[in-house]
Protein backbone atom coordinates (compact mmCIF):
# COMPACT_ATOMS: atom_id res chain seq x y z
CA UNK A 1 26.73 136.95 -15.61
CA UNK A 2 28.78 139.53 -17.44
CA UNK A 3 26.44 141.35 -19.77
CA UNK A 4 28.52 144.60 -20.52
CA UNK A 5 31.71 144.17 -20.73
CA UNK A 6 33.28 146.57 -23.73
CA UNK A 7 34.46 145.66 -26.83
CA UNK A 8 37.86 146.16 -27.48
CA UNK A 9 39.04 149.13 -29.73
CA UNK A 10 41.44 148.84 -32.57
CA UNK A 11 45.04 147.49 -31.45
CA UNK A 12 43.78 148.25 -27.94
CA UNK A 13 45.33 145.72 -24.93
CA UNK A 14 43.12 143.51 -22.56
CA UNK A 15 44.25 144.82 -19.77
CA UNK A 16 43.18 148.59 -20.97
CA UNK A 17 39.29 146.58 -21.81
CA UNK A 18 39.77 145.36 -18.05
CA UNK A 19 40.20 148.70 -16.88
CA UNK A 20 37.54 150.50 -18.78
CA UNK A 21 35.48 147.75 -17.98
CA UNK A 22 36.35 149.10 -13.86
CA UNK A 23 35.31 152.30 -14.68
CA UNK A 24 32.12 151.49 -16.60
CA UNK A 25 30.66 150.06 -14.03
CA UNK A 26 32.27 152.12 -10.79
CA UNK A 27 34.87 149.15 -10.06
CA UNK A 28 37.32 150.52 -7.41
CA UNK A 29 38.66 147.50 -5.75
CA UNK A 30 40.77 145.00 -8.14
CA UNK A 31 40.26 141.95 -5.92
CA UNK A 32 36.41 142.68 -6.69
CA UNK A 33 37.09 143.09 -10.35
CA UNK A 34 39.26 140.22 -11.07
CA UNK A 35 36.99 137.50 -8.62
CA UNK A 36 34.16 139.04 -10.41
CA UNK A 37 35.44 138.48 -14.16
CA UNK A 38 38.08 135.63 -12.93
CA UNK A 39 36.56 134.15 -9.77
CA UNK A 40 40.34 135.05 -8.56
CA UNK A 41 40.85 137.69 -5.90
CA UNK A 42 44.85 137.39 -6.20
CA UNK A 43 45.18 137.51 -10.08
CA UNK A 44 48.22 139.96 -10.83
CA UNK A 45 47.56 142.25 -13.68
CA UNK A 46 49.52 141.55 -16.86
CA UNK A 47 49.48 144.03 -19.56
CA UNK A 48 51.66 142.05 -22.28
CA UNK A 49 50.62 138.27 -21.81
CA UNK A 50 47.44 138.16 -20.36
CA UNK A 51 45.84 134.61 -19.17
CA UNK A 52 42.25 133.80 -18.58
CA UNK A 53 41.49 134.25 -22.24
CA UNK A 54 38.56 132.23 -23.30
CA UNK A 55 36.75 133.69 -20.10
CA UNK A 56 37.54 137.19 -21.68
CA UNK A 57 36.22 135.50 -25.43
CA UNK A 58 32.98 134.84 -23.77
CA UNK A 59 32.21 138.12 -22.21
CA UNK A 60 32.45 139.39 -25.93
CA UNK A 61 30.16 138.52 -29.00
CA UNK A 62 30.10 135.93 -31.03
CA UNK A 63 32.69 137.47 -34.04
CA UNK A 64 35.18 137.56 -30.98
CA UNK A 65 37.06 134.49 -30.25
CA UNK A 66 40.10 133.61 -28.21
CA UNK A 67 42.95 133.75 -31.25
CA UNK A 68 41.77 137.03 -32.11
CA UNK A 69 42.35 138.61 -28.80
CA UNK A 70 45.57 136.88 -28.87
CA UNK A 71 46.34 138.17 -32.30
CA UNK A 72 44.95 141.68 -32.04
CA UNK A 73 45.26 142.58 -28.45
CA UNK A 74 47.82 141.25 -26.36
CA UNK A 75 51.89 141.55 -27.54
CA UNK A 76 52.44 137.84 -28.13
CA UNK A 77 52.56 138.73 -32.41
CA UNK A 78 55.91 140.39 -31.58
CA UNK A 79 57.44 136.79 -30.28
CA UNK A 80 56.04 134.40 -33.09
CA UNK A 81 58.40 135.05 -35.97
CA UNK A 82 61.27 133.71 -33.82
CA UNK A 83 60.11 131.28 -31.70
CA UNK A 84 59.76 127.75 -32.00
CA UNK A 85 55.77 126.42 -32.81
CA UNK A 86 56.19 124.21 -29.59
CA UNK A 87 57.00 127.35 -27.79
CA UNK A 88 53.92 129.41 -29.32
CA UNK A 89 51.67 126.61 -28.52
CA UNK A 90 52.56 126.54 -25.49
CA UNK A 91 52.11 130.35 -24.86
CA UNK A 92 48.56 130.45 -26.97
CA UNK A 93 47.49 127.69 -24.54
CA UNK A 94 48.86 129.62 -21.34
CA UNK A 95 46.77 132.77 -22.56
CA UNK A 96 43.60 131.15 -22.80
CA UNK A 97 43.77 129.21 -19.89
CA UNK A 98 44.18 129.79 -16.52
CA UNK A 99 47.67 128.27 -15.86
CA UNK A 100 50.15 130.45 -16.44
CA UNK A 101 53.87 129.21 -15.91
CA UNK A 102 56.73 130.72 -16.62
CA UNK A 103 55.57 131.93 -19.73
CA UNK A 104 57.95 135.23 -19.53
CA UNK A 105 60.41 132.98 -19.27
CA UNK A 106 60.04 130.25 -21.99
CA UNK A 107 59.94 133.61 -24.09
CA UNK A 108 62.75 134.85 -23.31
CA UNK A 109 61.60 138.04 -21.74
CA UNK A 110 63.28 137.37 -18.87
CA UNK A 111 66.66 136.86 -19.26
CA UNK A 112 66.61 139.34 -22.28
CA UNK A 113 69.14 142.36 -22.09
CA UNK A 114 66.36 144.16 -24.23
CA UNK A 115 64.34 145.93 -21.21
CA UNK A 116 60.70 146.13 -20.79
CA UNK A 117 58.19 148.89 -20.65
CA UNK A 118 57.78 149.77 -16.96
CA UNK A 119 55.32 152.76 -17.55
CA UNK A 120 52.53 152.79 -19.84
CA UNK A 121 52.93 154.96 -22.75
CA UNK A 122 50.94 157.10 -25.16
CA UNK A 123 50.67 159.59 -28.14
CA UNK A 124 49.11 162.46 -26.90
CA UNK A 125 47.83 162.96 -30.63
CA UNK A 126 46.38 159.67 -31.11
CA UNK A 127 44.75 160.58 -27.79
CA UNK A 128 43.24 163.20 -29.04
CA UNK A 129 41.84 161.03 -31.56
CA UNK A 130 40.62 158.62 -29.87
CA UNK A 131 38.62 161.30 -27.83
CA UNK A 132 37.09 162.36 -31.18
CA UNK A 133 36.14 159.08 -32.42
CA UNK A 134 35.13 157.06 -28.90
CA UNK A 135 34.06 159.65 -26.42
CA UNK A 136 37.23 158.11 -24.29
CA UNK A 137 40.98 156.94 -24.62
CA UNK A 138 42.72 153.20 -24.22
CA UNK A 139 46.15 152.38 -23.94
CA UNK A 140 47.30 150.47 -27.97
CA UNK A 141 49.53 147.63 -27.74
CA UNK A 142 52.43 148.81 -29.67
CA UNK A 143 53.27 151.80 -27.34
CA UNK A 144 53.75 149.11 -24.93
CA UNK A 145 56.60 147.36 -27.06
CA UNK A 146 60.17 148.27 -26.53
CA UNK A 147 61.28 150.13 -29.50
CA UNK A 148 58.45 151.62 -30.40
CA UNK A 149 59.41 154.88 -29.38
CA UNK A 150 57.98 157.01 -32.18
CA UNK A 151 54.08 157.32 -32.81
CA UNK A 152 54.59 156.31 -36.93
CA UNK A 153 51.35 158.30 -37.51
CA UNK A 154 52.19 161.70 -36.02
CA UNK A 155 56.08 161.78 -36.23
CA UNK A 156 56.39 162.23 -32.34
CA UNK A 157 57.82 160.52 -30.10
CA UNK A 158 55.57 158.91 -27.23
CA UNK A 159 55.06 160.25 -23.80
CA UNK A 160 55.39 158.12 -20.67
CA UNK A 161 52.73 158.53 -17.99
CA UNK A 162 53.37 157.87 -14.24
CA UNK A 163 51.54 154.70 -14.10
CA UNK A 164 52.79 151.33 -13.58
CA UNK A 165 52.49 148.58 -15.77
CA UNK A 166 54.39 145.25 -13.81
CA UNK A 167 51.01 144.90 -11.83
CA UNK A 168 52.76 144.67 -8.53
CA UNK A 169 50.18 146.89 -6.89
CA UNK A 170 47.45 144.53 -8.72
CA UNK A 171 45.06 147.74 -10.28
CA UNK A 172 44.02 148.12 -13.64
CA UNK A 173 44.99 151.71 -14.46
CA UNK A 174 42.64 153.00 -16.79
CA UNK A 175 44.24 155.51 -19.43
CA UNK A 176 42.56 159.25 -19.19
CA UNK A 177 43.57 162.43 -20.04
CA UNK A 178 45.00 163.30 -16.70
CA UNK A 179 48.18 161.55 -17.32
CA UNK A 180 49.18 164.13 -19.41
CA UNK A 181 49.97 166.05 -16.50
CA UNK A 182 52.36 164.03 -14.97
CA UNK A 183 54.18 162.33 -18.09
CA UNK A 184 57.33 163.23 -19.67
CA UNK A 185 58.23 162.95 -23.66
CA UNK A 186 60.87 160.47 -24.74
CA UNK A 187 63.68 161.97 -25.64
CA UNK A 188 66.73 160.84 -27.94
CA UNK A 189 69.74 162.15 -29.65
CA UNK A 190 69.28 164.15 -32.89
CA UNK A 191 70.97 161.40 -35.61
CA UNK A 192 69.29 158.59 -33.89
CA UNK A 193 65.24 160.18 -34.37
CA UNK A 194 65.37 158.57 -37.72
CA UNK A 195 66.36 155.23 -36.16
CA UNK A 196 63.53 155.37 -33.95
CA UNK A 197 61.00 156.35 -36.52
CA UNK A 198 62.65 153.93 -38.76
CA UNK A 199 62.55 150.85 -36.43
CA UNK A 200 58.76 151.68 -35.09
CA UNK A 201 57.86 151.33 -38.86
CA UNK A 202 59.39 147.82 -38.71
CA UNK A 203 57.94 146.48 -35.57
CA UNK A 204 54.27 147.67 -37.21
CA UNK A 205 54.90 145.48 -40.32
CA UNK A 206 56.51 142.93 -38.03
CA UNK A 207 53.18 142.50 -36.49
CA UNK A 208 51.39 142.55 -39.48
CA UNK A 209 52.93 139.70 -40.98
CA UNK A 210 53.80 137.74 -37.65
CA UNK A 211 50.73 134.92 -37.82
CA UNK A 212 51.56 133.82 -41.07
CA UNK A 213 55.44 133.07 -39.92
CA UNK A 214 56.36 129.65 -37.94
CA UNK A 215 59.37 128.35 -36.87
CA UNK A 216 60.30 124.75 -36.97
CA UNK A 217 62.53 125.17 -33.96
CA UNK A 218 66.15 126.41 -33.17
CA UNK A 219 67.91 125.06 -35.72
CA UNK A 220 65.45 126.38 -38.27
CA UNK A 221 66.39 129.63 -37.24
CA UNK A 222 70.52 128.90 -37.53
CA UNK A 223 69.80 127.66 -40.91
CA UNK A 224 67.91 130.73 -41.80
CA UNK A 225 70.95 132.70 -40.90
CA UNK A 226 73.56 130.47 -42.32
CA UNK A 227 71.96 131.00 -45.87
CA UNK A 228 71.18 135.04 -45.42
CA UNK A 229 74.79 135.45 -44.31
CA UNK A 230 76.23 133.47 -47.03
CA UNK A 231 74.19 135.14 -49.75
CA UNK A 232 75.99 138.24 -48.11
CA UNK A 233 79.78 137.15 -48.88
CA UNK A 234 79.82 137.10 -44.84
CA UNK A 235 81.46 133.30 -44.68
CA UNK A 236 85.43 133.47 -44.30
CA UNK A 237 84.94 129.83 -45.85
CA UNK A 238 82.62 127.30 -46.29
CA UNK A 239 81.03 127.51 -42.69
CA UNK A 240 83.25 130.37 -40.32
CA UNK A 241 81.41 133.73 -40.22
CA UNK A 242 82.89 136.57 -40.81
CA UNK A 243 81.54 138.16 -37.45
CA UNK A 244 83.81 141.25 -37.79
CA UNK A 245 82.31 142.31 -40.90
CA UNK A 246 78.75 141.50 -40.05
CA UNK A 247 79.63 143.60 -36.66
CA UNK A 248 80.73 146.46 -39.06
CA UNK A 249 77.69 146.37 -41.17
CA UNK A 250 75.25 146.76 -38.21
CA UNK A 251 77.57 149.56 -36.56
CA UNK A 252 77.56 151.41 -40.04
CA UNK A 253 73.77 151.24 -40.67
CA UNK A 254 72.64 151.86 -37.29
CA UNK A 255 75.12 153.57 -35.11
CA UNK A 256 76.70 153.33 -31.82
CA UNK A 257 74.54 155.39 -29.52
CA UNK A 258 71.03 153.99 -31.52
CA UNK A 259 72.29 150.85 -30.38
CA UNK A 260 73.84 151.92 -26.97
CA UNK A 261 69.97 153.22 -26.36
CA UNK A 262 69.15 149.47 -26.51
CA UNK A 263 71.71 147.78 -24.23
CA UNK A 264 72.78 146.51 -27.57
CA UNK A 265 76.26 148.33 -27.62
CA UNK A 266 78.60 145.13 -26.52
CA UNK A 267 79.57 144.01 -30.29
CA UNK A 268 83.02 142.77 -29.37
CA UNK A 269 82.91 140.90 -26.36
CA UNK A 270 83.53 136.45 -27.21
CA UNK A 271 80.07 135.79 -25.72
CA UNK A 272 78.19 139.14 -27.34
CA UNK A 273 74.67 139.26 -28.89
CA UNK A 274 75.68 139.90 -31.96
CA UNK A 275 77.90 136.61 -32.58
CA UNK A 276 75.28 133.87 -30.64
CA UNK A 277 72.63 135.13 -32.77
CA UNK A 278 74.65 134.72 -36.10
CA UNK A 279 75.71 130.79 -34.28
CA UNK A 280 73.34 128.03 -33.58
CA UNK A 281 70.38 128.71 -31.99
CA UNK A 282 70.14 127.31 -28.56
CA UNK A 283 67.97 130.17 -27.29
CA UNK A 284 65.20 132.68 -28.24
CA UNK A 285 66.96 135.99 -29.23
CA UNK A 286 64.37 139.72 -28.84
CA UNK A 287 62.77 140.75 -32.10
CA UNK A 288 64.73 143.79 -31.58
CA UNK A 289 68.09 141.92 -32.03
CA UNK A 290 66.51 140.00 -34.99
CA UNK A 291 64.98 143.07 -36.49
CA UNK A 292 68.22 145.08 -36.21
CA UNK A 293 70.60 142.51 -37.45
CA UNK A 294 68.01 141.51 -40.60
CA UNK A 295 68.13 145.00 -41.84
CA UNK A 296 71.98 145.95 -41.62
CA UNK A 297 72.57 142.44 -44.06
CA UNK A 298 69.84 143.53 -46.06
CA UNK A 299 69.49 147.22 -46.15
CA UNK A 300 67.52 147.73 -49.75
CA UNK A 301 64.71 145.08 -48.52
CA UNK A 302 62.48 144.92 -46.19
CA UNK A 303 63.48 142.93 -42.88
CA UNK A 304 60.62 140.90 -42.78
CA UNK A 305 60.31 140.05 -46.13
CA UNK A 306 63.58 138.70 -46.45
CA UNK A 307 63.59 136.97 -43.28
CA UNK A 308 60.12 134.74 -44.29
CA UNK A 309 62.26 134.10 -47.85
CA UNK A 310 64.96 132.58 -46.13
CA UNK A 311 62.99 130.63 -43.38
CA UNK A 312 60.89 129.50 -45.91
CA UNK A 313 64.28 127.80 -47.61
CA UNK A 314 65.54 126.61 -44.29
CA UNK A 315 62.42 125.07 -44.11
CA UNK A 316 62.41 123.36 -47.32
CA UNK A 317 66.16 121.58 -46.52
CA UNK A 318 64.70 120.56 -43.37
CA UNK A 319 61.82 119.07 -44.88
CA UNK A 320 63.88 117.45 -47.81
CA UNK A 321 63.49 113.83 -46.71
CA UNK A 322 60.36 113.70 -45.53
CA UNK A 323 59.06 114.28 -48.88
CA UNK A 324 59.18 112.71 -52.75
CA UNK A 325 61.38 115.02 -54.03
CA UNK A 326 64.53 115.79 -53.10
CA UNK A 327 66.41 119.39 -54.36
CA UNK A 328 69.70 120.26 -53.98
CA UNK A 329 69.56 123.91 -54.73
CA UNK A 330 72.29 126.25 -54.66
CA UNK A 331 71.19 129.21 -52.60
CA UNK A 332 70.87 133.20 -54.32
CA UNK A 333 70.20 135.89 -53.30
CA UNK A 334 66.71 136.77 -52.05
CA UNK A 335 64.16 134.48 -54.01
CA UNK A 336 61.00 135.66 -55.61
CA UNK A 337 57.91 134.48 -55.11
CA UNK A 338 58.00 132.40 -58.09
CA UNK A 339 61.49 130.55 -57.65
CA UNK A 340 59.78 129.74 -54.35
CA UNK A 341 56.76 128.05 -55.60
CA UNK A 342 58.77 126.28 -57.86
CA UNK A 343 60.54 124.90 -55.45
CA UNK A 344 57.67 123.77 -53.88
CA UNK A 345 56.15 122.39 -57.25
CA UNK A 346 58.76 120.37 -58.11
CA UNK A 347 58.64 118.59 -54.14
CA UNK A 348 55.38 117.29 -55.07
CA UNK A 349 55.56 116.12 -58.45
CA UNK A 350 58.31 115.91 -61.29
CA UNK A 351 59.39 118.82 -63.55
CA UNK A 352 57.27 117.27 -66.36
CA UNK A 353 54.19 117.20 -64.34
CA UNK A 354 55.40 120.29 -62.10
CA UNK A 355 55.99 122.40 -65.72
CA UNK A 356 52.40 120.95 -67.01
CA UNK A 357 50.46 122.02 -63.74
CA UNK A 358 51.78 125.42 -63.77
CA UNK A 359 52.67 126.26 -67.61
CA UNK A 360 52.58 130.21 -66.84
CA UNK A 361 54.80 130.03 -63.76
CA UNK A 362 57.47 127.58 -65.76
CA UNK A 363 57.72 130.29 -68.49
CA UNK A 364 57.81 133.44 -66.15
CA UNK A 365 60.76 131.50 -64.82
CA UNK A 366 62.51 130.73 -68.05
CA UNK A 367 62.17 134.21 -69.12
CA UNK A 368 63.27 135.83 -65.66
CA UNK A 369 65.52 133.31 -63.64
CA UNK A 370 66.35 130.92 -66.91
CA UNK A 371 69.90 130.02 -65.58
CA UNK A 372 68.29 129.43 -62.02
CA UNK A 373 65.58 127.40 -63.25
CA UNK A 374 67.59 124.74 -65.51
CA UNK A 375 70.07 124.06 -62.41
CA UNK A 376 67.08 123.39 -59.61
CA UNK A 377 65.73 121.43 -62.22
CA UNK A 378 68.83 119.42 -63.11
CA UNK A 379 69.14 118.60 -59.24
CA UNK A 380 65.77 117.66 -58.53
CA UNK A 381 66.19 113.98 -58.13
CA UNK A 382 62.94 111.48 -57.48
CA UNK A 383 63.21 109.55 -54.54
CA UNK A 384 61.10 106.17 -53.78
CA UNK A 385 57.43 107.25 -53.00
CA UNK A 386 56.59 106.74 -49.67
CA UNK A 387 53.91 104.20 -49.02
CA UNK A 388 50.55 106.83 -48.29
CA UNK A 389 49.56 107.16 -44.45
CA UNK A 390 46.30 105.31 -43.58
CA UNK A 391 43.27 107.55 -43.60
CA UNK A 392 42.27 108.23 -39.66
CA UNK A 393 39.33 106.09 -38.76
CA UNK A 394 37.17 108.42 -36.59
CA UNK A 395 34.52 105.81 -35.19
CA UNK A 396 37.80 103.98 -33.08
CA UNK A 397 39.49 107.35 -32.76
CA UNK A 398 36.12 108.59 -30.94
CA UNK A 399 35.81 105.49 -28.58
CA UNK A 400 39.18 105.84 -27.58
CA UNK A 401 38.71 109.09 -26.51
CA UNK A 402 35.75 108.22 -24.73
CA UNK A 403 37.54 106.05 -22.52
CA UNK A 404 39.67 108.79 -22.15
CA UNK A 405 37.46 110.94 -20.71
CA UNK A 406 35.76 108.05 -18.56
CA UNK A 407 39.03 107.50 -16.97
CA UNK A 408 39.82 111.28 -16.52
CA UNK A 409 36.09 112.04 -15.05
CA UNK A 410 36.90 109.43 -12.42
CA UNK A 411 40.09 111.15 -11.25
CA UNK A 412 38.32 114.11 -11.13
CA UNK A 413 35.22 112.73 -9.30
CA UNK A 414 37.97 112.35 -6.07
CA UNK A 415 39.22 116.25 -6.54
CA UNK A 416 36.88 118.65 -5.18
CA UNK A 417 39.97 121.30 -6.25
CA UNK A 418 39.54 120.89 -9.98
CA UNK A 419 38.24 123.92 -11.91
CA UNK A 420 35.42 124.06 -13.31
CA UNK A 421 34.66 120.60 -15.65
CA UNK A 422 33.89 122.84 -18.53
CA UNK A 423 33.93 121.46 -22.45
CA UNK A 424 37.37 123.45 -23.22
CA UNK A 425 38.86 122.18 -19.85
CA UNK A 426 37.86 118.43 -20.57
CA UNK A 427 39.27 118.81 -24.11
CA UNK A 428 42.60 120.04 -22.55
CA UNK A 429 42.90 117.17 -20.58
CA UNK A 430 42.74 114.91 -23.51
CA UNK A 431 45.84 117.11 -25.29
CA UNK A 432 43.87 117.21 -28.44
CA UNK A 433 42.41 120.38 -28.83
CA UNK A 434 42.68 121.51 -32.11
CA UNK A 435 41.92 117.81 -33.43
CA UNK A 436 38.76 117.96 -31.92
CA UNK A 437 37.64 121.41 -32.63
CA UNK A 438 38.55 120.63 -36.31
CA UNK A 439 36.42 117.37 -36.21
CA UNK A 440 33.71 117.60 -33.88
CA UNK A 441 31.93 116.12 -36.17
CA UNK A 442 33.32 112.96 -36.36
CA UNK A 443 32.65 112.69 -32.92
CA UNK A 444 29.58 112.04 -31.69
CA UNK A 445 30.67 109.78 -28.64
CA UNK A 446 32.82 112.71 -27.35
CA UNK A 447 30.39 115.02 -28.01
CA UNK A 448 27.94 113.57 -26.42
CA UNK A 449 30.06 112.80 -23.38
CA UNK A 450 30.90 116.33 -23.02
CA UNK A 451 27.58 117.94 -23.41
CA UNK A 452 26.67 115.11 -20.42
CA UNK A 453 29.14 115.64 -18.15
CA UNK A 454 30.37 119.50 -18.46
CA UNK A 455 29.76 120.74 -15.33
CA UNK A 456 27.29 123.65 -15.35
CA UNK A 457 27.84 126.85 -13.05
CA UNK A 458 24.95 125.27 -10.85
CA UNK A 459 27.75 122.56 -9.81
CA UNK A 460 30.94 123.97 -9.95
CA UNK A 461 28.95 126.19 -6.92
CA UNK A 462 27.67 123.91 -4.85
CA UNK A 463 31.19 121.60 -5.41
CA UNK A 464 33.22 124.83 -3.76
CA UNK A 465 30.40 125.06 -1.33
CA UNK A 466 30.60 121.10 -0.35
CA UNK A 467 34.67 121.53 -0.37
CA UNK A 468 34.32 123.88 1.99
CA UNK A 469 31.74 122.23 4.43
CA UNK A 470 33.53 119.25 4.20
CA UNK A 471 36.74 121.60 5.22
CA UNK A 472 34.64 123.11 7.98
CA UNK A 473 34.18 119.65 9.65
CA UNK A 474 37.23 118.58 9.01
CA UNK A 475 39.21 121.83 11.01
CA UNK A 476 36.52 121.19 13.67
CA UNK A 477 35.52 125.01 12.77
CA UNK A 478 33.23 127.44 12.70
CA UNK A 479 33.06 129.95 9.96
CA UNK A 480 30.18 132.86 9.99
CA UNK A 481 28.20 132.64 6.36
CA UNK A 482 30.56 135.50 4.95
CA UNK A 483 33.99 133.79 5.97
CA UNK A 484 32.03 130.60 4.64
CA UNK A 485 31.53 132.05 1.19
CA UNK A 486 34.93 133.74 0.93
CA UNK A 487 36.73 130.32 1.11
CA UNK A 488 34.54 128.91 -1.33
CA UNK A 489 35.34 131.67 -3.30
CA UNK A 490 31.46 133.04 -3.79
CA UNK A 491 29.72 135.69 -2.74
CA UNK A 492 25.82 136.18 -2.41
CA UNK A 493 25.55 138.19 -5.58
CA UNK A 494 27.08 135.61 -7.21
CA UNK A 495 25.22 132.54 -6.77
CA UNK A 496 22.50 131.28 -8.28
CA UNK A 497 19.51 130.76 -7.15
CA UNK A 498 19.32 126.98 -6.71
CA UNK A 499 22.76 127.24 -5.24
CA UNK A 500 21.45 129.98 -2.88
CA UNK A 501 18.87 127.62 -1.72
CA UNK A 502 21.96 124.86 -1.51
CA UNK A 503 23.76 127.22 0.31
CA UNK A 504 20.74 128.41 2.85
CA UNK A 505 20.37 124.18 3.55
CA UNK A 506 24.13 123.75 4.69
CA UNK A 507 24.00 126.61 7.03
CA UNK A 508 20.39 125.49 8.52
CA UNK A 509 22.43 122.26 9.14
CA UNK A 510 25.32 124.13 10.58
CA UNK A 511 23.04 125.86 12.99
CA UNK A 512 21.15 122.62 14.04
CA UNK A 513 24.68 121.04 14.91
């Protein structure tokens, strides 16, 4: 039982808990660490996109739960406000979990020209800081992202310390003052610093706002693009692009060697960046591409801002027949909050009842965007309601997945391999998690199933000790009680006491043999 593992510190990663955790209690092996925290002696550290999760969550109290660690401490924020929500669901579910698939690579990461942090790096200020305030230091998740060159606080560029961060070697290196010693200061030319300073600022506020943006899918994102470049006068015509100019608007603002620093200098190659991310959307482009682009077509707003505005109409048109109310809106520059609530009034309801509901909104409108408002209002045309969807009946919706879980608990009674039968790993074999969390109580069948059948540490241990025996016998081997417990994946120290008492019966039969 883990009883002291550390709370993390503000913006601080998982792995840099992990590693303080190491230290804390005089952890020099990894392969001890991560079978003691994991039960996995081969786990390869991963400082961006940590797995194993919601065994983290529970080392941690109760105000602690998976999506905050995900939120707060790992650098999945800086992929949500371009990815698709199947692709985020799949990576939340990845994180908590123990599977962990080609996550990098349904990201993007991978085959990104935008390279990633291979050295951990720091602010030798905030450092100094966190000396003052915690008694030690921690590695913060935003020097870890690419582009983030410039601690925003101080006005200094970051250091980079000697220390590895791919995990190849499998340690948890813990940050300390030491690595002051052997790290070196980031250096860039003189009429870029502002760049850097500028584009750290941008990636902070990108985070901040990152949960509260979602993406359809691809063609969300074209659509978002298609409407911010048209706002720009960057069409040749109704749908060609003016690439050339948009490729002279991010040269301008940014400049050649800024962008150079990047690998973000090819502008005027057929197959470049620059165009495929102004095309469709067939792939995830880096929220450095989409952060730099964004704020050469807009240059007096922020990025972020602007971007959410226009998804948010993309959005809408997508939406348009799936709902009542149909607009056909002619698109303006950056909308304010209000047009944008409008809009959304006036899906649910007609103007009449849409101007009644919200009296003060309808006459900020007239008096600020009058023009606007009397053409969205003109082209607002009522569709055929749909017929309402039938209200979910819980009692059949529970006994269904009760026979679910009866069918699933038999598969698993043949597959001495599973993991652990735990609540959260039975609920992941239905594919319902959230509905279930959201309605546990509506039901009771499933609940009670679960609290029944989760398998308790008790047997999960003496499974991997029976999976082993039966192994044993199997080979025709003999394994001394060390080997035994290493390919059960136990240790002594680990096992409880009515499993050490299971344990100390198999090997009395083993001897008697």
């Amino acid at each position: 039982m883990i009883s002291n593992f550390p709370a993390p510190y503000p913006n601080e990663l998982i792995y840099s808990v992990i590693a303080r955790y190491a230290v804390h209690n005089g952890i020099l092996s990894p392969k001890y660490l991560t079978e003691e925290l994991f039960n996995n002696r081969n786990l390869t550290p991963t400082y961006d996109l940590p797995s194993h999760l919601d065994r983290v969550a529970s080392y941690l109290p109760d105000h602690y739960d998976t999506l905050i660690l995900i939120n707060q401490h790992t650098l999945l924020p800086i992929y949500q406000p371009f990815q698709p929500d199947t692709v985020m669901r799949y990576a939340v579910q990845a994180l908590r979990g123990e599977q962990y698939q080609s996550l990098h690579t349904k990201l993007g990461k991978n085959a990104s020209r935008i390279k990633a942090v291979s050295f951990f790096r720091f602010c030798p200020h905030c450092w100094q800081e966190q000396m003052q305030q915690y008694g030690e230091v921690y590695w913060k998740c935003s020097w870890q992202i690419t582009g983030y060159e410039y601690c925003t606080r101080h006005q200094q560029s970051l250091s980079v310390s000697s220390m590895s961060c791919n995990g190849i070697d499998r340690k948890f290196y813990f940050a300390h003052l030491n690595a002051l010693k052997d790290s070196s200061q980031l250096v860039f030319n003189l009429q870029d610093v502002n760049h850097h300073i500028e584009l750290a600022g941008l990636i902070e506020e990108l985070l901040a706002h990152s949960t509260s943006i979602s993406v359809q899918d691809f063609s969300t994102l074209s659509d978002t693009y298609f409407l911010l470049l048209k706002d720009r006068d960057l069409l040749l015509n109704r749908k060609n692009i003016n690439y050339e100019k948009v490729r002279q608007l991010v040269v301008d603002y940014w400049g050649e060697s800024f962008l150079q620093y990047y690998q973000l200098g090819d502008l005027s190659s057929e197959n470049c960046w620059l165009k495929n991310i102004c095309r469709k959307h067939r792939k995830a482009f880096s929220y450095l591409e989409h952060l730099i682009v964004l704020k050469a077509l807009v240059p007096e707003q922020s990025p972020i801002y602007t971007y959410q505005q226009y998804l948010d109409l993309a959005t809408v048109g997508i939406e348009e027949q799936a709902i009542p109310v149909t607009v056909k809106h002619k698109t303006y520059q950056v909308l304010s909050d209000d047009q944008l609530k409008w809009i959304q009034l006036i899906q649910d309801m007609s103007v009449k009842l849409a101007r009644k509901h919200d009296g003060a909104l309808y006459a900020r409108l007239y008096r600020n965007h009058k023009d606007w408002l009397l053409q969205i209002n003109q082209t607002a045309i009522m569709t055929p309601l749909s017929l309402p969807k039938p209200r979910v009946d819980w009692s059949i919706r529970d006994r269904q997945f009760m026979k679910q879980l009866i069918k699933i608990r038999d598969e698993l009674l043949e597959d001495l391999d599973s993991p652990q039968w735990t609540k959260k790993f039975l609920i992941k074999q239905l594919g319902h998690v959230s509905l279930i969390e959201k309605n546990w109580h509506f039901l009771p069948l499933t609940k009670a199933f679960l609290e029944r059948y989760a398998e308790s540490v008790d047997c999960y241990q003496i499974r991997r000790l029976t999976r082993t025996y039966i192994r044993q016998q199997t080979e025709n081997k003999y394994y001394s009680p060390s080997v035994f417990l290493r390919l059960a994946g136990l240790s002594r120290e680990r096992l409880t006491p009515e499993v050490h008492r299971f344990f100390n019966n198999i090997w009395e039969e083993i001897k008697n043999e």
